[in-house]
C-alpha atoms as a PDB file:
ATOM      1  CA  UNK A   1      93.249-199.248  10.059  1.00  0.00           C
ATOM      2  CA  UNK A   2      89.805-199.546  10.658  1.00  0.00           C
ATOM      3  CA  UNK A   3      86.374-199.667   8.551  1.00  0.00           C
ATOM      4  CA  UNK A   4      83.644-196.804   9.233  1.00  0.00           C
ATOM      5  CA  UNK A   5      80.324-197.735   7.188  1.00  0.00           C
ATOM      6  CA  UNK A   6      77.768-194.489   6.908  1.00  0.00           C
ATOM      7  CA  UNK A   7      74.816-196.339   6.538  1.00  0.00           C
ATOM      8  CA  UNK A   8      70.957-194.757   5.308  1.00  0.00           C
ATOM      9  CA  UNK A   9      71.959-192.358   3.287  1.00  0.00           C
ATOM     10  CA  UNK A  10      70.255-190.443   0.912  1.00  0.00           C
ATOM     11  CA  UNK A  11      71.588-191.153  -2.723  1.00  0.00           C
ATOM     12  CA  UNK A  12      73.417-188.448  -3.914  1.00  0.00           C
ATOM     13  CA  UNK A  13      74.519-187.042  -0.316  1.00  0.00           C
ATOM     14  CA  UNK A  14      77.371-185.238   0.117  1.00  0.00           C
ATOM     15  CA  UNK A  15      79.718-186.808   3.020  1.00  0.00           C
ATOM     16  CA  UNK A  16      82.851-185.281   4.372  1.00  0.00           C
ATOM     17  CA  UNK A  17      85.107-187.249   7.760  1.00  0.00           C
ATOM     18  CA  UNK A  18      87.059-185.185   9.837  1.00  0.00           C
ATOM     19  CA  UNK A  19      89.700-185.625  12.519  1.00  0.00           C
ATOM     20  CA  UNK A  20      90.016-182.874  14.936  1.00  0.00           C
ATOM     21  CA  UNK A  21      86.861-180.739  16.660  1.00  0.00           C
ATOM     22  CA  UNK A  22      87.642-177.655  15.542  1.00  0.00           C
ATOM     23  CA  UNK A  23      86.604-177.159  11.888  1.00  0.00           C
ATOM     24  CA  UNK A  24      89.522-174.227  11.666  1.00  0.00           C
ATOM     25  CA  UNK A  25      91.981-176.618  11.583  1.00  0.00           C
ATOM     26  CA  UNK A  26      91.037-180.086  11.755  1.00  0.00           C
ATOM     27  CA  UNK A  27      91.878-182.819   8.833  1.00  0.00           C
ATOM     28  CA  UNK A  28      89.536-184.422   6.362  1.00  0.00           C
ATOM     29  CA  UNK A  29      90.172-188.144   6.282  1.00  0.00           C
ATOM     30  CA  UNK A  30      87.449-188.932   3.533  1.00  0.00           C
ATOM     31  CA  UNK A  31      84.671-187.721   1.646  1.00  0.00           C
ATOM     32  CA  UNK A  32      82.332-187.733  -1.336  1.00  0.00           C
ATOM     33  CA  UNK A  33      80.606-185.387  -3.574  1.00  0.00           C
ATOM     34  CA  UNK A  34      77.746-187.935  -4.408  1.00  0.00           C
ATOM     35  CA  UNK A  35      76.966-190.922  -2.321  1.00  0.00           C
ATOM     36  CA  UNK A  36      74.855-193.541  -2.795  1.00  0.00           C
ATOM     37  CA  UNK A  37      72.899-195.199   0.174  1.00  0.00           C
ATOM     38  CA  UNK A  38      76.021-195.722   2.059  1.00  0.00           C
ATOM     39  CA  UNK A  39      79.542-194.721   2.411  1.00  0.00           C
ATOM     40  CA  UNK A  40      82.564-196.359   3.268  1.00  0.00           C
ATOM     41  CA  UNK A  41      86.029-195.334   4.524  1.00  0.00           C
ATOM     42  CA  UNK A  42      88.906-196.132   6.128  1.00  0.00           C
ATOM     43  CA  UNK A  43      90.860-194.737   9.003  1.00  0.00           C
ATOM     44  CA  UNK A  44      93.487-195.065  11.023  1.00  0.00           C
ATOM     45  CA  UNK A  45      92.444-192.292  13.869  1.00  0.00           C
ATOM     46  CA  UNK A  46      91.510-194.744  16.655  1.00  0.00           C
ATOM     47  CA  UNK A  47      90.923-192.952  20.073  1.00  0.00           C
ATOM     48  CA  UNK A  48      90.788-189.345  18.100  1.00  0.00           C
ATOM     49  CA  UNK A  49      87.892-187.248  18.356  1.00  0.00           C
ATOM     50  CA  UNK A  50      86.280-186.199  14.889  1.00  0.00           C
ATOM     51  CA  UNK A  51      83.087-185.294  13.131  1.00  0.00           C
ATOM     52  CA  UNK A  52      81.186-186.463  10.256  1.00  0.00           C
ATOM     53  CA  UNK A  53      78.753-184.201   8.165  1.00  0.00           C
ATOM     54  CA  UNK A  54      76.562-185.036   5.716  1.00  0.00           C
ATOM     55  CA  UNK A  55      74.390-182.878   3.767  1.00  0.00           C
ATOM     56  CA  UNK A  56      71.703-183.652   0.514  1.00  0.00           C
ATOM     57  CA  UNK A  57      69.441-180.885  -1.179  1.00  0.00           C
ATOM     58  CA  UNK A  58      66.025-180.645   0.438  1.00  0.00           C
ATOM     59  CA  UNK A  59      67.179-182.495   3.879  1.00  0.00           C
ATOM     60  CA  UNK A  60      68.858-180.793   6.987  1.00  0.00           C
ATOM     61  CA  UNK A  61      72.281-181.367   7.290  1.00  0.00           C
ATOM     62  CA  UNK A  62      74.086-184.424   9.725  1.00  0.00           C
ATOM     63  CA  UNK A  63      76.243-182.866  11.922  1.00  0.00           C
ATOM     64  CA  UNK A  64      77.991-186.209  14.221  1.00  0.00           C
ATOM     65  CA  UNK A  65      81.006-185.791  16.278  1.00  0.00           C
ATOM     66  CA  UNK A  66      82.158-188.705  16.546  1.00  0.00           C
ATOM     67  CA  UNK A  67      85.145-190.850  18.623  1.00  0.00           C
ATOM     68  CA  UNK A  68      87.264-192.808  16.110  1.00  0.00           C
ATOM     69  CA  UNK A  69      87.447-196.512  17.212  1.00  0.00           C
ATOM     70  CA  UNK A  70      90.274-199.197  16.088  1.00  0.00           C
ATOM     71  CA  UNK A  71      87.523-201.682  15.158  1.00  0.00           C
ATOM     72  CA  UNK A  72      85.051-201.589  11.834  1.00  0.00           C
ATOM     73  CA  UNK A  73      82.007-199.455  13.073  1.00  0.00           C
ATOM     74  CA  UNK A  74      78.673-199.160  11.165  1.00  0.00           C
ATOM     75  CA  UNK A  75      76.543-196.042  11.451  1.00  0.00           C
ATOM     76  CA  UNK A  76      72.974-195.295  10.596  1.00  0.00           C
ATOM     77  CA  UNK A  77      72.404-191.813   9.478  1.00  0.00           C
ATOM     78  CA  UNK A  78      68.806-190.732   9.393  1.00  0.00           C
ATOM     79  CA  UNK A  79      68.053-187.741   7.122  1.00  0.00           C
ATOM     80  CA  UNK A  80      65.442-185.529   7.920  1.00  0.00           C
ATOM     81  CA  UNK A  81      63.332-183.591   5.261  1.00  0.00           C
ATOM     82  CA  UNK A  82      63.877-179.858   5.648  1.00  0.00           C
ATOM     83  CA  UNK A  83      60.483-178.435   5.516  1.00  0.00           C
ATOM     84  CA  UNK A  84      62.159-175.122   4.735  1.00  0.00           C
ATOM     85  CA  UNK A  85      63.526-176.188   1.474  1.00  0.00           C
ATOM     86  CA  UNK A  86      62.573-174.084  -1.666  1.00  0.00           C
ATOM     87  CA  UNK A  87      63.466-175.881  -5.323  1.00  0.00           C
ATOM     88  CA  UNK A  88      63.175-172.840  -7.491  1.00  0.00           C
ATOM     89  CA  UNK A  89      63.041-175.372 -10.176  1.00  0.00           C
END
């Protein structure tokens, strides 16, 4: 198995792996409700295609298809503010 490091994040971020491109029926290999400033996971996927999404309140949502390699791989994700983001609080 290999490493995948999601690094950048926003604390608190939601993160959710996949295997498979179509989100009907492809296979979560990892996630989190609540990050903190990175995420770590294992796989075992190598040469399978996948996707990664992250999402945190008041940033757009990471959307990163991604090839699953048989070596460690670290990722920087960069969050962008989403300007269109109300907090009725």
């Amino acid at each position: 198995s290999a490493n995948v490091t999601l690094t950048g994040l926003k604390a608190g971020s939601e993160v959710r792996a996949y295997v498979g491109t179509n989100p009907a029926t492809a296979t979560e290999l990892s996630g989190t409700e609540s990050s903190g400033t990175s995420f770590n996971f294992s796989q075992s996927s190598g040469g399978q295609a996948g996707y990664i999404v992250v999402h945190a309140l008041g940033y757009v949502s990471v959307y990163l298809p991604i090839t699953y390699s048989s070596s460690d791989v670290s990722i920087p994700i960069q969050q962008a503010v989403d300007r269109t983001y109300s907090n009725p609080a």
